[in-house]
PDB file of N, CA and C in Angstrom:
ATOM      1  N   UNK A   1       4.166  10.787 -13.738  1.00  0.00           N
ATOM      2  CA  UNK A   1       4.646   9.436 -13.716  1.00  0.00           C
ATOM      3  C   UNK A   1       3.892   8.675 -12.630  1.00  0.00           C
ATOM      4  N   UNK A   2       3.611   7.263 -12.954  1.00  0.00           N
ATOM      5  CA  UNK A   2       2.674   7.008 -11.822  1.00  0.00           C
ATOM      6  C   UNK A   2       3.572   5.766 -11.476  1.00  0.00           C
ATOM      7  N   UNK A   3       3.404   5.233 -10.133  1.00  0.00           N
ATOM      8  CA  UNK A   3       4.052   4.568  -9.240  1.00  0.00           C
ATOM      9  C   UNK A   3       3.378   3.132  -8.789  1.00  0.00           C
ATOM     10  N   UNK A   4       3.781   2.176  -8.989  1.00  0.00           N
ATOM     11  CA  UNK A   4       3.392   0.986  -8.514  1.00  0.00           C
ATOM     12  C   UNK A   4       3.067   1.009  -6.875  1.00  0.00           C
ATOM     13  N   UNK A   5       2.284   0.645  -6.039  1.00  0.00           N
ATOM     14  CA  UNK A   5       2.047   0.481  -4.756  1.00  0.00           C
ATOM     15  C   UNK A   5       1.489  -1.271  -4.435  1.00  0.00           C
ATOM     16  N   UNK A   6       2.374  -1.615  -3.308  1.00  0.00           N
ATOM     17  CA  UNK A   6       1.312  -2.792  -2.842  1.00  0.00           C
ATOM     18  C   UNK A   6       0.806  -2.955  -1.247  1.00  0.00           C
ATOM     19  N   UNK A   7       0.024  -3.633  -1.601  1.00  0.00           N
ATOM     20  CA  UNK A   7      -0.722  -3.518  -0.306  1.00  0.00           C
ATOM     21  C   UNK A   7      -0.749  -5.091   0.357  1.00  0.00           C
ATOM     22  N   UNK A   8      -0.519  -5.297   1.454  1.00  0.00           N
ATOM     23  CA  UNK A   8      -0.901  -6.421   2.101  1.00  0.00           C
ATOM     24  C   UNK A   8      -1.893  -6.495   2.811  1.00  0.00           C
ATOM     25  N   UNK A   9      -2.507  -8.039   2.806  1.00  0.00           N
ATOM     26  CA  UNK A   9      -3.889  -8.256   3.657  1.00  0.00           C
ATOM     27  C   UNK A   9      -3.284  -8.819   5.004  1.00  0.00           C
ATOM     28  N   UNK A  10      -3.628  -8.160   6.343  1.00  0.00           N
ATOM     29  CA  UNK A  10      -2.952  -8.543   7.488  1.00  0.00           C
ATOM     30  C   UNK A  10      -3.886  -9.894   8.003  1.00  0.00           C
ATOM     31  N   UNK A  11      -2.915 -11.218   7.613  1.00  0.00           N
ATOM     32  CA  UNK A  11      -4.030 -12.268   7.858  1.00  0.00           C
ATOM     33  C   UNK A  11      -3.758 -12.726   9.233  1.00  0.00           C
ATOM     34  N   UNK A  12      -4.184 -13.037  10.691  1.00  0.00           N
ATOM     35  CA  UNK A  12      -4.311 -13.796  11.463  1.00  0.00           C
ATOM     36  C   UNK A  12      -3.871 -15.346  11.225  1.00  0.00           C
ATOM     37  N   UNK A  13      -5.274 -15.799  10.467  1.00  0.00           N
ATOM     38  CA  UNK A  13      -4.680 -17.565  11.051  1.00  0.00           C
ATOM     39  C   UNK A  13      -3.840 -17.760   9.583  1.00  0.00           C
ATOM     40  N   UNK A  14      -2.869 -18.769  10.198  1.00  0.00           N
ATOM     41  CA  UNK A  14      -1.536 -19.151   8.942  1.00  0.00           C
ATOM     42  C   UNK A  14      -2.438 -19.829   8.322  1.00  0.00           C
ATOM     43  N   UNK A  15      -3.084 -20.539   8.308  1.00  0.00           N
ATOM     44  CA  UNK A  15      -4.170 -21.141   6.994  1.00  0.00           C
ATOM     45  C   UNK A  15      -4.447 -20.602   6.070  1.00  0.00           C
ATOM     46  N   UNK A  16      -4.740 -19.307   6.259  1.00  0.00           N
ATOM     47  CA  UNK A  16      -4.889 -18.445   4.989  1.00  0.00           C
ATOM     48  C   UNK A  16      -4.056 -17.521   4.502  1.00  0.00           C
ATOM     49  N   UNK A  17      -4.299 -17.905   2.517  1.00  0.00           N
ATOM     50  CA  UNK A  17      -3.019 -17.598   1.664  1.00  0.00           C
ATOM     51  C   UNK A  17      -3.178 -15.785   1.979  1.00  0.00           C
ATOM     52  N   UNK A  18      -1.970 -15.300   1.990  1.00  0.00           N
ATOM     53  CA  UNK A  18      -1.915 -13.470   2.047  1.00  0.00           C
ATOM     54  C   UNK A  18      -2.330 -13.391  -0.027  1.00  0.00           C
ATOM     55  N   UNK A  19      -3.489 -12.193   0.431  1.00  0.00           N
ATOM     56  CA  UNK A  19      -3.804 -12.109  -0.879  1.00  0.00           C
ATOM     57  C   UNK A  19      -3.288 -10.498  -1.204  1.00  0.00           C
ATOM     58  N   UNK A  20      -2.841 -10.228  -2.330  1.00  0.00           N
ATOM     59  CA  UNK A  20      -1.842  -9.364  -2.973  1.00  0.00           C
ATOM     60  C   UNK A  20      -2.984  -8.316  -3.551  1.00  0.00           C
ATOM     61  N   UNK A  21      -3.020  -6.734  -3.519  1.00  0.00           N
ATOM     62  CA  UNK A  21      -3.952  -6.156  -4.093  1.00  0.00           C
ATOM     63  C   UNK A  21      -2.742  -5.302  -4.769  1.00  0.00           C
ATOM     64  N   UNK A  22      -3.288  -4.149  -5.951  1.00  0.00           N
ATOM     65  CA  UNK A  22      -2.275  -3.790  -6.421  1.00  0.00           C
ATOM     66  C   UNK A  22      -3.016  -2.320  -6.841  1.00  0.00           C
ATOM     67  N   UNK A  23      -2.321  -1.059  -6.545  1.00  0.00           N
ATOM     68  CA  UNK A  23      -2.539   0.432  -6.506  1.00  0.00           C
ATOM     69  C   UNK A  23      -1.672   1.115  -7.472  1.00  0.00           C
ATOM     70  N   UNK A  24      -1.982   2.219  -7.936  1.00  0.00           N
ATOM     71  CA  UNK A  24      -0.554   2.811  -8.430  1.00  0.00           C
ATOM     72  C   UNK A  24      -0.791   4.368  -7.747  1.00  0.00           C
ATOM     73  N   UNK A  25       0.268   5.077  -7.757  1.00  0.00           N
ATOM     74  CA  UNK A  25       0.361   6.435  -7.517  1.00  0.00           C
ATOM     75  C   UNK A  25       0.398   6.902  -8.435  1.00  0.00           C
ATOM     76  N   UNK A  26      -0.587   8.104  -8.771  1.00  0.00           N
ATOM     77  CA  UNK A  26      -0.311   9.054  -9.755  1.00  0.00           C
ATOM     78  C   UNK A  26      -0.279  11.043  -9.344  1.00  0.00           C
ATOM     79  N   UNK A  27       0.629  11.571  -9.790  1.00  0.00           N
ATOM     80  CA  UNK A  27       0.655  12.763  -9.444  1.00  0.00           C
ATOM     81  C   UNK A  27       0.081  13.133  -7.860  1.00  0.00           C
ATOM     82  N   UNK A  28       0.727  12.119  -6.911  1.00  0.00           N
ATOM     83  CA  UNK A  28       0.490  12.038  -5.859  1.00  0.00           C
ATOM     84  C   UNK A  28      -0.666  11.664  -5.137  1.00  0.00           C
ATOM     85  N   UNK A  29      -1.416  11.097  -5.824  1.00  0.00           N
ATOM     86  CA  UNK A  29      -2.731  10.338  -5.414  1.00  0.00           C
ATOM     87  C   UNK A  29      -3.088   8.859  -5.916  1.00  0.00           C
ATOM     88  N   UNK A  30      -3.185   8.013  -4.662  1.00  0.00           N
ATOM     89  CA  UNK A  30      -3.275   6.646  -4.841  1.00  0.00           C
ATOM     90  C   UNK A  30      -4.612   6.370  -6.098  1.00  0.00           C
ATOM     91  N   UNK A  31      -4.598   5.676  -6.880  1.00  0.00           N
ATOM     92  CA  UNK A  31      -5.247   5.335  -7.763  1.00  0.00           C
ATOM     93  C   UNK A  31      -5.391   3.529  -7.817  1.00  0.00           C
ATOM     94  N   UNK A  32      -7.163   3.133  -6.653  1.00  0.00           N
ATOM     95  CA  UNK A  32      -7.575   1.743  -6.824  1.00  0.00           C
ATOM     96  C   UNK A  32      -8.396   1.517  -7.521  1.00  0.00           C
ATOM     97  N   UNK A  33      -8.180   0.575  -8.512  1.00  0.00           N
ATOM     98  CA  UNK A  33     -10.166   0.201  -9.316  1.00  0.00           C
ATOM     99  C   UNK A  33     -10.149   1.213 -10.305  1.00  0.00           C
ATOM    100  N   UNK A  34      -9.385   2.436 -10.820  1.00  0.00           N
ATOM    101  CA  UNK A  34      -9.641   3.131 -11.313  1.00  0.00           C
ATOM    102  C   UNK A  34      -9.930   4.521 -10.783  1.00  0.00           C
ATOM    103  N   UNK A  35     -10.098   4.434  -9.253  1.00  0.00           N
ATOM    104  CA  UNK A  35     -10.600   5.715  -8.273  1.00  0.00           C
ATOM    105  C   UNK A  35      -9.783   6.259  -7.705  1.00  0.00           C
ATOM    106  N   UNK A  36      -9.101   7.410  -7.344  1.00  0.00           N
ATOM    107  CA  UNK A  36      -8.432   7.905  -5.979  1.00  0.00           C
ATOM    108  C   UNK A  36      -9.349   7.550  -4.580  1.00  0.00           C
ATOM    109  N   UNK A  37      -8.251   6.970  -4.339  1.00  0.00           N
ATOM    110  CA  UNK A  37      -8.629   6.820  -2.496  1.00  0.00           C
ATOM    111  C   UNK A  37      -7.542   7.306  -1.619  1.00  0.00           C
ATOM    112  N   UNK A  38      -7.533   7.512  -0.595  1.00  0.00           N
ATOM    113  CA  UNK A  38      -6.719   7.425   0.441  1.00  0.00           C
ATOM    114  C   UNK A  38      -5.895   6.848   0.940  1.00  0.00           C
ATOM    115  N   UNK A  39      -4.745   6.679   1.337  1.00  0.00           N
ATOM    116  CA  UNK A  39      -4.385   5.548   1.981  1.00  0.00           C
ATOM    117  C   UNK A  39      -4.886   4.688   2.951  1.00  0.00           C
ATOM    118  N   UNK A  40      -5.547   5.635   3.815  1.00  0.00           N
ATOM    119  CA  UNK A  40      -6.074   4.654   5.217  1.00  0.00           C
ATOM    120  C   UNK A  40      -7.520   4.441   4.144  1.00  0.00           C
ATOM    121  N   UNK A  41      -8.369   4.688   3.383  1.00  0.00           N
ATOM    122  CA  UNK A  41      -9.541   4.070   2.800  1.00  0.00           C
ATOM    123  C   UNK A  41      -8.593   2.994   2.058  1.00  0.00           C
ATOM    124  N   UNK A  42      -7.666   3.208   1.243  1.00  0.00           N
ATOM    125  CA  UNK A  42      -7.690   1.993   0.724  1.00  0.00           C
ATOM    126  C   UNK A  42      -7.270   0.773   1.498  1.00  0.00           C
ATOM    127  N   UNK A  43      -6.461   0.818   2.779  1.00  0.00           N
ATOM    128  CA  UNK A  43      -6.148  -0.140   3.699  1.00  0.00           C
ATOM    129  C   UNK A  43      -7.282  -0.828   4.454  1.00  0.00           C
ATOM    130  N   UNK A  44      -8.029   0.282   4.809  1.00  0.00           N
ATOM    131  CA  UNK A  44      -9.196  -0.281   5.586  1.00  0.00           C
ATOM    132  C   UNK A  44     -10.394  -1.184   4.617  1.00  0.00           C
ATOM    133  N   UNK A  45     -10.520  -0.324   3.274  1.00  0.00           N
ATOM    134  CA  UNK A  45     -11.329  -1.517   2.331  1.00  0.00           C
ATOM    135  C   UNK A  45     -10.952  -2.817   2.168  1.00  0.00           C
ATOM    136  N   UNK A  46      -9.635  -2.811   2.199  1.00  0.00           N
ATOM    137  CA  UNK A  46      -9.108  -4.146   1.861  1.00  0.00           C
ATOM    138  C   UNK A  46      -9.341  -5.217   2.661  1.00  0.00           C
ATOM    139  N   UNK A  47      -9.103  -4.772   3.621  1.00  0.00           N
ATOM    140  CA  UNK A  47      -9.274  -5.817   5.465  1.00  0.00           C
ATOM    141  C   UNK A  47     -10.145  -5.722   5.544  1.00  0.00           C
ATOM    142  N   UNK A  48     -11.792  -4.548   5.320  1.00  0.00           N
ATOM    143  CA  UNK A  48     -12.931  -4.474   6.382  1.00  0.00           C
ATOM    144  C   UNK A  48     -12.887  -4.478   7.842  1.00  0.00           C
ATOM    145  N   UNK A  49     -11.919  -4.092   7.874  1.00  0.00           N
ATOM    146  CA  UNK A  49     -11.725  -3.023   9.425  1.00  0.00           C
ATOM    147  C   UNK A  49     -11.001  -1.861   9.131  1.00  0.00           C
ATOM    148  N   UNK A  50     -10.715  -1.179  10.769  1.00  0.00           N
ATOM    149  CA  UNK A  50      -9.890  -0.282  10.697  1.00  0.00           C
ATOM    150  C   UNK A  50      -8.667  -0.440  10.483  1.00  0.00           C
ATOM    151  N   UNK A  51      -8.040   0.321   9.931  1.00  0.00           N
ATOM    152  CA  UNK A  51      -6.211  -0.388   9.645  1.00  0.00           C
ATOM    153  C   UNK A  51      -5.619   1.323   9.483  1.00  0.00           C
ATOM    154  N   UNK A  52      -3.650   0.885  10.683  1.00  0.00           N
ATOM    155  CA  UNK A  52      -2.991   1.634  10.159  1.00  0.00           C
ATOM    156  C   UNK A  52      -2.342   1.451   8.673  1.00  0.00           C
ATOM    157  N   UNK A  53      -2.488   2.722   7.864  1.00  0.00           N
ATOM    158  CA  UNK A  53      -2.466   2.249   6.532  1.00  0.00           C
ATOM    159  C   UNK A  53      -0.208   2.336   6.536  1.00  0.00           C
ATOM    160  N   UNK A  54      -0.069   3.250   6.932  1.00  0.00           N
ATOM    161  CA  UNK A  54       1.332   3.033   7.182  1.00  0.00           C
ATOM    162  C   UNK A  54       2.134   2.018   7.896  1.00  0.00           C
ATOM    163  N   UNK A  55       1.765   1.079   8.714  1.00  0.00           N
ATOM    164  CA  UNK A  55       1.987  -0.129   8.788  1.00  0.00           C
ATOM    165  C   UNK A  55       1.425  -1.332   8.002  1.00  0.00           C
ATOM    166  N   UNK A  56       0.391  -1.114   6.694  1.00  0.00           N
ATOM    167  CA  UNK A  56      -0.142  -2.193   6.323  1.00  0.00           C
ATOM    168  C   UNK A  56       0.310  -2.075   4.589  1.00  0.00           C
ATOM    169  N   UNK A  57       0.282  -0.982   4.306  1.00  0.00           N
ATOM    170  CA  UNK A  57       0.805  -0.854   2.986  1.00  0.00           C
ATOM    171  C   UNK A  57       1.918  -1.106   2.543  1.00  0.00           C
ATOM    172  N   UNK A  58       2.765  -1.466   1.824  1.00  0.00           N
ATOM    173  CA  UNK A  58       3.864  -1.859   0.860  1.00  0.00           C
ATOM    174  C   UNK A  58       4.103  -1.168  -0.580  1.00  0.00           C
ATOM    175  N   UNK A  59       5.402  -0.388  -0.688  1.00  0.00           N
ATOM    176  CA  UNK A  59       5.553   0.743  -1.419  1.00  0.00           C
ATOM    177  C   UNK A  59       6.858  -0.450  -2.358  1.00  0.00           C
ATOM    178  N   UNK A  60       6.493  -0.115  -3.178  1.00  0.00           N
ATOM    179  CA  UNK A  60       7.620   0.019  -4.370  1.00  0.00           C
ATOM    180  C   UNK A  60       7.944   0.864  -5.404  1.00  0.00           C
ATOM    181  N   UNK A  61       9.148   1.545  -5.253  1.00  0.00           N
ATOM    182  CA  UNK A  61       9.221   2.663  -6.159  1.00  0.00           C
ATOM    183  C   UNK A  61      10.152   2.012  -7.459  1.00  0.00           C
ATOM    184  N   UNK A  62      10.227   3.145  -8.494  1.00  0.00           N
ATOM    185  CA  UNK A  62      10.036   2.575 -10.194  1.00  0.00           C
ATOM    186  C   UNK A  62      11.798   2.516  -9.749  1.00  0.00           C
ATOM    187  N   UNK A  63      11.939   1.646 -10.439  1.00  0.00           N
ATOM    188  CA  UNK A  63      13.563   1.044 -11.099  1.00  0.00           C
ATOM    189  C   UNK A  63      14.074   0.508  -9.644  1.00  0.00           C
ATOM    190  N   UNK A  64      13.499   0.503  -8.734  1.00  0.00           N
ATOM    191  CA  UNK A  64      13.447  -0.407  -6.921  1.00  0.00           C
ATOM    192  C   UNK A  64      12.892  -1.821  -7.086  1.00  0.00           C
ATOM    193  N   UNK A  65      14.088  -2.756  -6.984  1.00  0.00           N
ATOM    194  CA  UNK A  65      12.901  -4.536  -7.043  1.00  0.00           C
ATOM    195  C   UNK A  65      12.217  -4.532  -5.223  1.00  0.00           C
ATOM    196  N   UNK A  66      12.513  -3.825  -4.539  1.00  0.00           N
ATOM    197  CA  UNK A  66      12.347  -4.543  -3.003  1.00  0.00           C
ATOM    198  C   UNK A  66      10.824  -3.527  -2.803  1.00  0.00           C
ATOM    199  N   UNK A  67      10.331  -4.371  -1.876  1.00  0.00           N
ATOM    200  CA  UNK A  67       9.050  -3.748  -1.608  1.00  0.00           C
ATOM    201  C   UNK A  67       9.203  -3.242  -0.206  1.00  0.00           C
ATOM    202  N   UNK A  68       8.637  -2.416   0.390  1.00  0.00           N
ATOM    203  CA  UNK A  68       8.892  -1.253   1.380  1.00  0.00           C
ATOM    204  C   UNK A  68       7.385  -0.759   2.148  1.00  0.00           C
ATOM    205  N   UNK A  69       7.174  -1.756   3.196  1.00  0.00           N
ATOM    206  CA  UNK A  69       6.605  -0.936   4.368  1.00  0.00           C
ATOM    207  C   UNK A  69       6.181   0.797   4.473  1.00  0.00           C
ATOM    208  N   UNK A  70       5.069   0.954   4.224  1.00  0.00           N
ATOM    209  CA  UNK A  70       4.765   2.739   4.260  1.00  0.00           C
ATOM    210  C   UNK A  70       5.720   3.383   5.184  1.00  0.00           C
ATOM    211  N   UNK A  71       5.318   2.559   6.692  1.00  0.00           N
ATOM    212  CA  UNK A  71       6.181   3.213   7.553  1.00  0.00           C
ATOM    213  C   UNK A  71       7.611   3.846   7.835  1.00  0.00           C
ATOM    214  N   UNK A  72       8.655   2.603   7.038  1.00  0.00           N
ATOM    215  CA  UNK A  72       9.870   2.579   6.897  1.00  0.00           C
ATOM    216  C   UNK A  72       9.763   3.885   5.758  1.00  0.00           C
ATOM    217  N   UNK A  73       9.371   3.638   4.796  1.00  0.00           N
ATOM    218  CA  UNK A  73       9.697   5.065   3.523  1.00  0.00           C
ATOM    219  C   UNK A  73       9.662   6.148   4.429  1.00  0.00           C
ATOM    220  N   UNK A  74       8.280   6.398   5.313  1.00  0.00           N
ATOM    221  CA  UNK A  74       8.015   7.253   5.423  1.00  0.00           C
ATOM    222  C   UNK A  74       9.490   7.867   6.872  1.00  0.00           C
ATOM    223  N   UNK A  75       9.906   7.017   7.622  1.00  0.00           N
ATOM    224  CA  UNK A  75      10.581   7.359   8.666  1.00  0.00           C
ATOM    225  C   UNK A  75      12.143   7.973   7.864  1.00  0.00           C
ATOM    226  N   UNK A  76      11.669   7.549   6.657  1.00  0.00           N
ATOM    227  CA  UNK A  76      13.182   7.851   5.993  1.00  0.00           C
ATOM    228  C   UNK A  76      13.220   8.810   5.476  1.00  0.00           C
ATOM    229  N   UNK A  77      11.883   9.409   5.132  1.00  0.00           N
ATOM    230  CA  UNK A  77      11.378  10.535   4.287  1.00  0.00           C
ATOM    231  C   UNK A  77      11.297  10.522   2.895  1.00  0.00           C
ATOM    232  N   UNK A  78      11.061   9.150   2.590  1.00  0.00           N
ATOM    233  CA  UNK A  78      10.890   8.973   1.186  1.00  0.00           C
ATOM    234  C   UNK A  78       9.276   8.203   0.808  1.00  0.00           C
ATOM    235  N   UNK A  79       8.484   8.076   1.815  1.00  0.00           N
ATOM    236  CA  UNK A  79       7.134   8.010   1.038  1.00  0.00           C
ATOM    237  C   UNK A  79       6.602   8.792   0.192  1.00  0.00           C
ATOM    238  N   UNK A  80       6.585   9.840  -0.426  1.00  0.00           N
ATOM    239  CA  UNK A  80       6.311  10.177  -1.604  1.00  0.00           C
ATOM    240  C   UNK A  80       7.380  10.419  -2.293  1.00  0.00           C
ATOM    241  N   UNK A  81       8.395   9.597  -2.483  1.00  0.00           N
ATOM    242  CA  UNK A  81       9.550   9.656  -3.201  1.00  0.00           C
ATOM    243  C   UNK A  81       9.319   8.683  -4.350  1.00  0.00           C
TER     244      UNK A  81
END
């Protein structure tokens, strides 16, 4: 079963719109573009820097409307839930 993931772009100046990228999980591996990546590769591609990917990523799990911070899942023990 594969899993919706979102990701946020950590923008600095309020001028610019936050742009929305969109991942899914499958059999436990992030799937972008068609590729498995990583979490911290896919965080850091997105920005072009370094990025914690557990503070920058946004999880939504299936039949869940709210979107969820890596970090928080993960402190709860439900990032790969």
């Amino acid at each position: 079963m594969s899993r919706k993931i979102k990701t946020r772009r950590v923008v600095l100046d309020p001028q610019v719109k936050e742009v929305e990228y969109e991942a899914t999980v499958e059999e436990n591996q992030f799937i972008y573009q068609g590729s498995p990546i990583s979490p911290a590769s896919l965080a850091n591609s997105i920005t072009g820097t370094r990025r914690n990917a557990w503070r920058d990523l946004w999880i939504k799990r299936p039949n869940v409307t709210e979107w969820r911070l890596a970090d928080d899942c993960r402190s709860d023990g439900r990032a790969g839930s």
